[in-house]
N, C-alpha and C. Protein backbone atom coordinates (compact mmCIF):
# COMPACT_ATOMS: atom_id res chain seq x y z
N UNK A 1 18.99 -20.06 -48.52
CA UNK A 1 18.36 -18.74 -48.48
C UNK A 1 19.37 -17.69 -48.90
N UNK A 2 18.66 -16.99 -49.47
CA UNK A 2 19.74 -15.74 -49.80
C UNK A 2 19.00 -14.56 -49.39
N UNK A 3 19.83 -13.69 -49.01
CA UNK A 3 18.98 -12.40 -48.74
C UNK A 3 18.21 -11.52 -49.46
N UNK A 4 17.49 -10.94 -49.28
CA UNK A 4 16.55 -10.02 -49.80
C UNK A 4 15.94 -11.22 -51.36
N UNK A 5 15.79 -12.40 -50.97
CA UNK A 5 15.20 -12.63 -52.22
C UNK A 5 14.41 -14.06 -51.23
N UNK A 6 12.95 -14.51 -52.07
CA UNK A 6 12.18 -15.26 -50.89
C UNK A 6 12.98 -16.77 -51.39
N UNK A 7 12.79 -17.70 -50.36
CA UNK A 7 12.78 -19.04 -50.21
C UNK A 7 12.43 -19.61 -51.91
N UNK A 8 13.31 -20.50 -52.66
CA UNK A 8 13.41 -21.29 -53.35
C UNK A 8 11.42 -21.93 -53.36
N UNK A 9 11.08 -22.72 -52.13
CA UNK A 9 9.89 -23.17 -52.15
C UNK A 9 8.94 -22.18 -51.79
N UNK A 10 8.69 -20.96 -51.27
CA UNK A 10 7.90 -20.40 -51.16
C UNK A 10 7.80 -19.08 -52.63
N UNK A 11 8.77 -19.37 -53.58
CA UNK A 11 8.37 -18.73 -54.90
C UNK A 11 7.95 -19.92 -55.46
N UNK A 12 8.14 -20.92 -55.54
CA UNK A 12 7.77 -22.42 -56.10
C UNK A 12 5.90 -22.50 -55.93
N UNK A 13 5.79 -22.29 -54.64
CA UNK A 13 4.49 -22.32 -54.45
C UNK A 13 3.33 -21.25 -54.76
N UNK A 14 3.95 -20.31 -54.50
CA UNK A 14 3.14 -18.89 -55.38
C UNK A 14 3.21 -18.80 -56.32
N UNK A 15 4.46 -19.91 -57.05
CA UNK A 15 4.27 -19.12 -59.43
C UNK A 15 3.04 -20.53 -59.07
N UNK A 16 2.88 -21.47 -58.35
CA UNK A 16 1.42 -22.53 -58.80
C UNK A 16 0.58 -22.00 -58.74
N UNK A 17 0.21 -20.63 -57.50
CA UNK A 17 -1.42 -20.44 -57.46
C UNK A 17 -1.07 -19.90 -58.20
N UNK A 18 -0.27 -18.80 -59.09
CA UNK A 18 -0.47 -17.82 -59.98
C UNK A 18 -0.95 -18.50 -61.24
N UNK A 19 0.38 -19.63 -61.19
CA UNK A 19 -0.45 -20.41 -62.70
C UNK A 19 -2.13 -20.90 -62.81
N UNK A 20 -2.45 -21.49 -61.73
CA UNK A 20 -4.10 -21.76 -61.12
C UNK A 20 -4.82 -20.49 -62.02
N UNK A 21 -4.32 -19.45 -61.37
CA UNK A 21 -5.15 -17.84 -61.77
C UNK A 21 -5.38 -18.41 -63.19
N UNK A 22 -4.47 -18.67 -64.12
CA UNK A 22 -4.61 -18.10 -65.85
C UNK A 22 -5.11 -19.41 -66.36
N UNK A 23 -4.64 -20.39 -65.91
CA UNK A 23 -4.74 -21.86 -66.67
C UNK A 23 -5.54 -22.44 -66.46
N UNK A 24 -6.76 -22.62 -64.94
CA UNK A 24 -7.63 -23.40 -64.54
C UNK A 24 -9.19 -22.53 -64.44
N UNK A 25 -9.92 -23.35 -65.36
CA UNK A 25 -10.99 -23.33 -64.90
C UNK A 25 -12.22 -24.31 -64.50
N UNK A 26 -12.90 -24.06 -63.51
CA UNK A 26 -13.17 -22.93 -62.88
C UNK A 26 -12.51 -22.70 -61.66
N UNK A 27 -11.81 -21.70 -61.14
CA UNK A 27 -11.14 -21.22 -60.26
C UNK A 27 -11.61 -22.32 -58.61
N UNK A 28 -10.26 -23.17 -58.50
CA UNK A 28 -11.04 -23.68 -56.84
C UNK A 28 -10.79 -22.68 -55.66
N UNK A 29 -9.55 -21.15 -55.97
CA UNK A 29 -9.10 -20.68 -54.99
C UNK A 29 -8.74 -19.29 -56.11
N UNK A 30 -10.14 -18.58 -55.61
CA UNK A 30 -9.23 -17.06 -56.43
C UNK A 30 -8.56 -16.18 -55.61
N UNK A 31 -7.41 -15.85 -55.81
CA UNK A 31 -6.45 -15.17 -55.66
C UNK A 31 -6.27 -14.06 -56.60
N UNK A 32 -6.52 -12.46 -56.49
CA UNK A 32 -6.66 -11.39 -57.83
C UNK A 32 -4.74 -11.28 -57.30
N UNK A 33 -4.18 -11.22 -56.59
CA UNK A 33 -2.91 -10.85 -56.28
C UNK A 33 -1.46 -11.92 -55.99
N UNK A 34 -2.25 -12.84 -56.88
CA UNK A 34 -1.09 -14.13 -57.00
C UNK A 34 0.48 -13.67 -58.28
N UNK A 35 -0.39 -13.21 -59.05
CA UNK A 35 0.46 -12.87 -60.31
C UNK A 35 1.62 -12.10 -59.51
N UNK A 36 0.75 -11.02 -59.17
CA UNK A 36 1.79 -9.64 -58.80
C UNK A 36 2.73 -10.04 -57.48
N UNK A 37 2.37 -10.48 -56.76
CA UNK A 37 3.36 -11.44 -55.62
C UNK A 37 4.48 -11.57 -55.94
N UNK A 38 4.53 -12.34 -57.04
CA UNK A 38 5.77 -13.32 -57.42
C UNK A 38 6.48 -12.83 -58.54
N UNK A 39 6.16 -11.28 -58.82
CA UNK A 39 7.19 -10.57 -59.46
C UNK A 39 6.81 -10.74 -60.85
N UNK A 40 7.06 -9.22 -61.77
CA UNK A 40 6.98 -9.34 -63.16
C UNK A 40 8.01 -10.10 -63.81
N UNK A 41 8.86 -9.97 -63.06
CA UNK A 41 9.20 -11.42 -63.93
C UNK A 41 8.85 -12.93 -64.32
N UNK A 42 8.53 -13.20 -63.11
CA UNK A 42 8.11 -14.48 -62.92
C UNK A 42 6.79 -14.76 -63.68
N UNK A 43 5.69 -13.71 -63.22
CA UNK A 43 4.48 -13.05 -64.06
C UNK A 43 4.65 -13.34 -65.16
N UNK A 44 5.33 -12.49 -66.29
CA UNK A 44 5.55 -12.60 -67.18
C UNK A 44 5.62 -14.22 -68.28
N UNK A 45 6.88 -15.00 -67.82
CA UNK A 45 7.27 -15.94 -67.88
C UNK A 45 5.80 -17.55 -68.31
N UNK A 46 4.71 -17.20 -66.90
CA UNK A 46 3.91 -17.57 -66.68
C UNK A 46 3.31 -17.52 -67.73
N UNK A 47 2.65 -16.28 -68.24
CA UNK A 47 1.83 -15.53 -69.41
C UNK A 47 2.60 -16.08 -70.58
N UNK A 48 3.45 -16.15 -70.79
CA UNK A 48 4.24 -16.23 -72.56
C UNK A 48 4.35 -18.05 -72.36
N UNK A 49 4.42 -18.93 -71.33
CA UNK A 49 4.83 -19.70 -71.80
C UNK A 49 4.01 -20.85 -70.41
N UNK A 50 2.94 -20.81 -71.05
CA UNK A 50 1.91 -21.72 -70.11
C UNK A 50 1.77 -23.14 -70.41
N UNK A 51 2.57 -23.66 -71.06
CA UNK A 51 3.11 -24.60 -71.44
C UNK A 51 3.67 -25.35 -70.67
N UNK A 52 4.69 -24.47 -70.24
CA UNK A 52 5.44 -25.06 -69.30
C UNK A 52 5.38 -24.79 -67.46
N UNK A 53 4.08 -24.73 -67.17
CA UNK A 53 4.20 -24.69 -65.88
C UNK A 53 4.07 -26.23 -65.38
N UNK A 54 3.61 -26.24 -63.77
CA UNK A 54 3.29 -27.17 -63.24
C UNK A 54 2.42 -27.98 -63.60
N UNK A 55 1.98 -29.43 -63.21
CA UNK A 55 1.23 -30.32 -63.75
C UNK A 55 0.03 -29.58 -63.05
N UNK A 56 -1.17 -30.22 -63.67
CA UNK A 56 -2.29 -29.46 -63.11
C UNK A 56 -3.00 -30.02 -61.75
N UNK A 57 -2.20 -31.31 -61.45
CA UNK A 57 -2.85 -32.06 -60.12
C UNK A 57 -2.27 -31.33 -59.38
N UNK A 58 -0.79 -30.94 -59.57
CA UNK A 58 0.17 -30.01 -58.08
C UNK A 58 -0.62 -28.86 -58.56
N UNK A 59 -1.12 -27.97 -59.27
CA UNK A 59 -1.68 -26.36 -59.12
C UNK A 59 -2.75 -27.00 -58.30
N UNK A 60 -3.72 -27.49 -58.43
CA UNK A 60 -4.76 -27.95 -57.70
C UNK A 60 -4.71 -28.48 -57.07
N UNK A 61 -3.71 -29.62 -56.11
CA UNK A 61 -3.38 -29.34 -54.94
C UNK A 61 -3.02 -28.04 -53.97
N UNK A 62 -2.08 -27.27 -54.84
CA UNK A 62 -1.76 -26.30 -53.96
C UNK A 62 -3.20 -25.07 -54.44
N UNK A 63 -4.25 -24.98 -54.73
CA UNK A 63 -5.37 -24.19 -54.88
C UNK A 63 -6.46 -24.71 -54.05
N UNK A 64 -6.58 -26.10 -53.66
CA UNK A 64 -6.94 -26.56 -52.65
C UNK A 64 -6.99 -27.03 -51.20
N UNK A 65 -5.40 -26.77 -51.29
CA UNK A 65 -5.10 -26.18 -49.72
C UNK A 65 -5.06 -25.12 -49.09
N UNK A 66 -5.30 -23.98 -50.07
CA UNK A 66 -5.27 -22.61 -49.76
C UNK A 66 -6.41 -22.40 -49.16
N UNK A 67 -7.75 -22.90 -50.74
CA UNK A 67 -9.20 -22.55 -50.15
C UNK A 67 -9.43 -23.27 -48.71
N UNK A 68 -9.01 -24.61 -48.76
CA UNK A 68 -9.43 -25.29 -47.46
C UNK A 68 -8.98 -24.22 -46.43
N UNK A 69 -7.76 -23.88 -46.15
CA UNK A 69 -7.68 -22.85 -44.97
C UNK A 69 -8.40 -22.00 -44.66
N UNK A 70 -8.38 -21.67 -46.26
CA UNK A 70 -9.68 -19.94 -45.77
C UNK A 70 -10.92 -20.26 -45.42
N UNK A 71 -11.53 -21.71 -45.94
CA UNK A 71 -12.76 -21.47 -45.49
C UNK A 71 -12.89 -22.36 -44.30
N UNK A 72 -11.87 -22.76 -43.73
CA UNK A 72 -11.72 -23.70 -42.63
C UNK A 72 -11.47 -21.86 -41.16
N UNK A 73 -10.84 -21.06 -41.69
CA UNK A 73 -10.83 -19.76 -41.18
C UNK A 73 -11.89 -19.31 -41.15
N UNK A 74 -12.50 -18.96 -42.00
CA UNK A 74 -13.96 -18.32 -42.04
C UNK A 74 -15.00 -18.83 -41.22
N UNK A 75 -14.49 -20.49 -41.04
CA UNK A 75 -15.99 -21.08 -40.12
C UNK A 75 -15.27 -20.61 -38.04
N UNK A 76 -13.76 -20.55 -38.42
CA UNK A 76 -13.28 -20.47 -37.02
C UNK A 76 -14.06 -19.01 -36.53
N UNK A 77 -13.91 -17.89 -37.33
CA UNK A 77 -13.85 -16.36 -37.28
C UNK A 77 -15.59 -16.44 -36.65
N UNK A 78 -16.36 -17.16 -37.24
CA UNK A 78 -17.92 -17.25 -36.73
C UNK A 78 -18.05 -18.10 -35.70
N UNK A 79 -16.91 -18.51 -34.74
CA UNK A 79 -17.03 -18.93 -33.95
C UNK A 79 -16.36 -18.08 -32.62
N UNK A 80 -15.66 -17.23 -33.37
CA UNK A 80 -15.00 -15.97 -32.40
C UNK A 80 -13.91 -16.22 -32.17
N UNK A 81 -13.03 -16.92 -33.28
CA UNK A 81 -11.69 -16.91 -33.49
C UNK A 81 -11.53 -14.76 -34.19
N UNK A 82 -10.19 -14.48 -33.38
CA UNK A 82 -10.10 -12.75 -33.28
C UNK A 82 -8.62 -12.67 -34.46
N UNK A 83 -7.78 -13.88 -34.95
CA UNK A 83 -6.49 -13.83 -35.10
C UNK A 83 -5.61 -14.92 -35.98
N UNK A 84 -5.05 -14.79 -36.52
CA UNK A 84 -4.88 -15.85 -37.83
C UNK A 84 -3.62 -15.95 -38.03
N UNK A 85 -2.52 -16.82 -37.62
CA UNK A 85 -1.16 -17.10 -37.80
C UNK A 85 -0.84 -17.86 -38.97
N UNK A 86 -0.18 -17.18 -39.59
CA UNK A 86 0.26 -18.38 -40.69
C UNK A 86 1.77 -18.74 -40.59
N UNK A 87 2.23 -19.43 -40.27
CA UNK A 87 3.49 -20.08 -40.30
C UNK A 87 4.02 -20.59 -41.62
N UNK A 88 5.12 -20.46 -41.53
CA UNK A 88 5.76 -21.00 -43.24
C UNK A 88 4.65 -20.21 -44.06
N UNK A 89 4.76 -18.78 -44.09
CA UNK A 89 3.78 -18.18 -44.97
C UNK A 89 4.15 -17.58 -46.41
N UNK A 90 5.53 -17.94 -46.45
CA UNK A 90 5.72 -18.03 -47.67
C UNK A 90 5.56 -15.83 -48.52
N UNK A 91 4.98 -16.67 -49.34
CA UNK A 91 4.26 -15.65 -50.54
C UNK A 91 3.60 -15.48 -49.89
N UNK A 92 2.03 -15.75 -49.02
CA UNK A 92 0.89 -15.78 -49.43
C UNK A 92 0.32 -14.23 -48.99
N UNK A 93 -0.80 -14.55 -49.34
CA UNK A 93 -1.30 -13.07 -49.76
C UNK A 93 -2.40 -12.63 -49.12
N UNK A 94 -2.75 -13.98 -48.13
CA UNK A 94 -4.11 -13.64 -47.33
C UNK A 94 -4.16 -12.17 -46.94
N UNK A 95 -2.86 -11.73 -46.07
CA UNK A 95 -3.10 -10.76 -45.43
C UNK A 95 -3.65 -9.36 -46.00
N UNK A 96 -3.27 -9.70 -47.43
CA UNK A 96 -3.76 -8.74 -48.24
C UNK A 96 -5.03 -8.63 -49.00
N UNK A 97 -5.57 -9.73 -49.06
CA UNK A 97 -6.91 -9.71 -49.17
C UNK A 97 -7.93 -10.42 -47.70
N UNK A 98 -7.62 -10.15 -46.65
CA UNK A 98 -8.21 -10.64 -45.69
C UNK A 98 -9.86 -9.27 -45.73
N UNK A 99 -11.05 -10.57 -45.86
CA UNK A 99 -12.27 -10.01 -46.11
C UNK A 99 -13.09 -9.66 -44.54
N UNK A 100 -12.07 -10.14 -43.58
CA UNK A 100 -12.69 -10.40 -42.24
C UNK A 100 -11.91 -8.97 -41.17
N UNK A 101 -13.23 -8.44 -40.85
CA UNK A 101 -12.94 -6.72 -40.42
C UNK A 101 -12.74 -7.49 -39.32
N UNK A 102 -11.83 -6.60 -38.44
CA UNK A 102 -11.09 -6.94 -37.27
C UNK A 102 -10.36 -8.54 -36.80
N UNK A 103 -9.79 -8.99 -38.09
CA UNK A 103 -9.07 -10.17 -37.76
C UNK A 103 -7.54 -9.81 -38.01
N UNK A 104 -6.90 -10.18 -36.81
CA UNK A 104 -5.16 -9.83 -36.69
C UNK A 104 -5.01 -10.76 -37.30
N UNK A 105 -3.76 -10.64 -38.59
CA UNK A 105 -3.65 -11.54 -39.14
C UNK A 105 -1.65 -11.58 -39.10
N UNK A 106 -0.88 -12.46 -38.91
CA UNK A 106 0.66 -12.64 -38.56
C UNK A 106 0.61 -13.44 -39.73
N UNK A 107 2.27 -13.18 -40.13
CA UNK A 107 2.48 -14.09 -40.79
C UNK A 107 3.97 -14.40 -40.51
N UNK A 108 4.75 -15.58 -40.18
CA UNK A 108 6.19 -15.88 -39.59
C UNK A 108 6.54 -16.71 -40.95
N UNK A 109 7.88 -15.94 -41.42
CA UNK A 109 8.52 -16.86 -42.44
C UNK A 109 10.36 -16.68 -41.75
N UNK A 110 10.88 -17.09 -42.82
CA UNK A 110 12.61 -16.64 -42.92
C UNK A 110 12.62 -15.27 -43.16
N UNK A 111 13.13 -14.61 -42.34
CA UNK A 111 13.21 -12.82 -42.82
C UNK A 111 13.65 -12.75 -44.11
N UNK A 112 14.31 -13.29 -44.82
CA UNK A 112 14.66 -12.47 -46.53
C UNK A 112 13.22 -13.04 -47.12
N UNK A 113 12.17 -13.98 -47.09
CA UNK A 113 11.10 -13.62 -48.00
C UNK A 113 10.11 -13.16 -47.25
N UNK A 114 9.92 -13.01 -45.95
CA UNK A 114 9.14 -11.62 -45.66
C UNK A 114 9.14 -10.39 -46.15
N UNK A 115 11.23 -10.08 -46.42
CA UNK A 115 11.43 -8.55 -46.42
C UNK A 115 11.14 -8.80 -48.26
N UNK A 116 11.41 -9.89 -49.19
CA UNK A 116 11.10 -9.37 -50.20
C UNK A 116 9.56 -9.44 -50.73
């Protein structure tokens, strides 16, 4: 870990959903705020040279573990789950698109890719 910059695997795992965003269709897990997450640089990189990302079984693994959570969340929240921890949360971005009014949502990582 280095400071002020996130975890080696938790940028690893956010340039996949980002790649998911541009390269796969039809979308198993949309994310509008995957790109911007993981920095114009990284962004960038993605866009000019889609060639070279991840294989498409690991993007779709990791686009299918995402959706599974959320909608494995969504069935908890209609059951009167109030609160949503994500551990090893990496990048992710739920909290920022969380569609569910009054759900506390935490997220616990290594403080340098929280703070970046």
């Amino acid at each position: 870990m280095h400071e002020a910059k996130p975890s080696r695997t938790a940028l690893r795992v956010a340039i996949r959903r980002a790649s998911h965003q541009i390269l796969d269709r039809p979308l198993v897990f949309a994310d509008p705020l995957a790109l911007r997450i993981i920095g114009s640089e990284q962004a960038s990189k993605l866009e000019t040279d889609r060639d070279n990302t991840a294989s498409r079984s690991l993007r779709a693994w990791m686009a299918v573990r995402s959706r599974y959570a959320e909608d494995q969340l969504t069935h908890a929240i209609r059951e009167g789950v109030e609160q949503y921890v994500v551990l090893g949360a990496g990048l992710d971005t739920f909290a920022y698109r969380n569609p569910h009014a009054g759900l506390r949502v935490f997220e616990v990582d290594h403080p340098a890719t929280q703070q970046w």
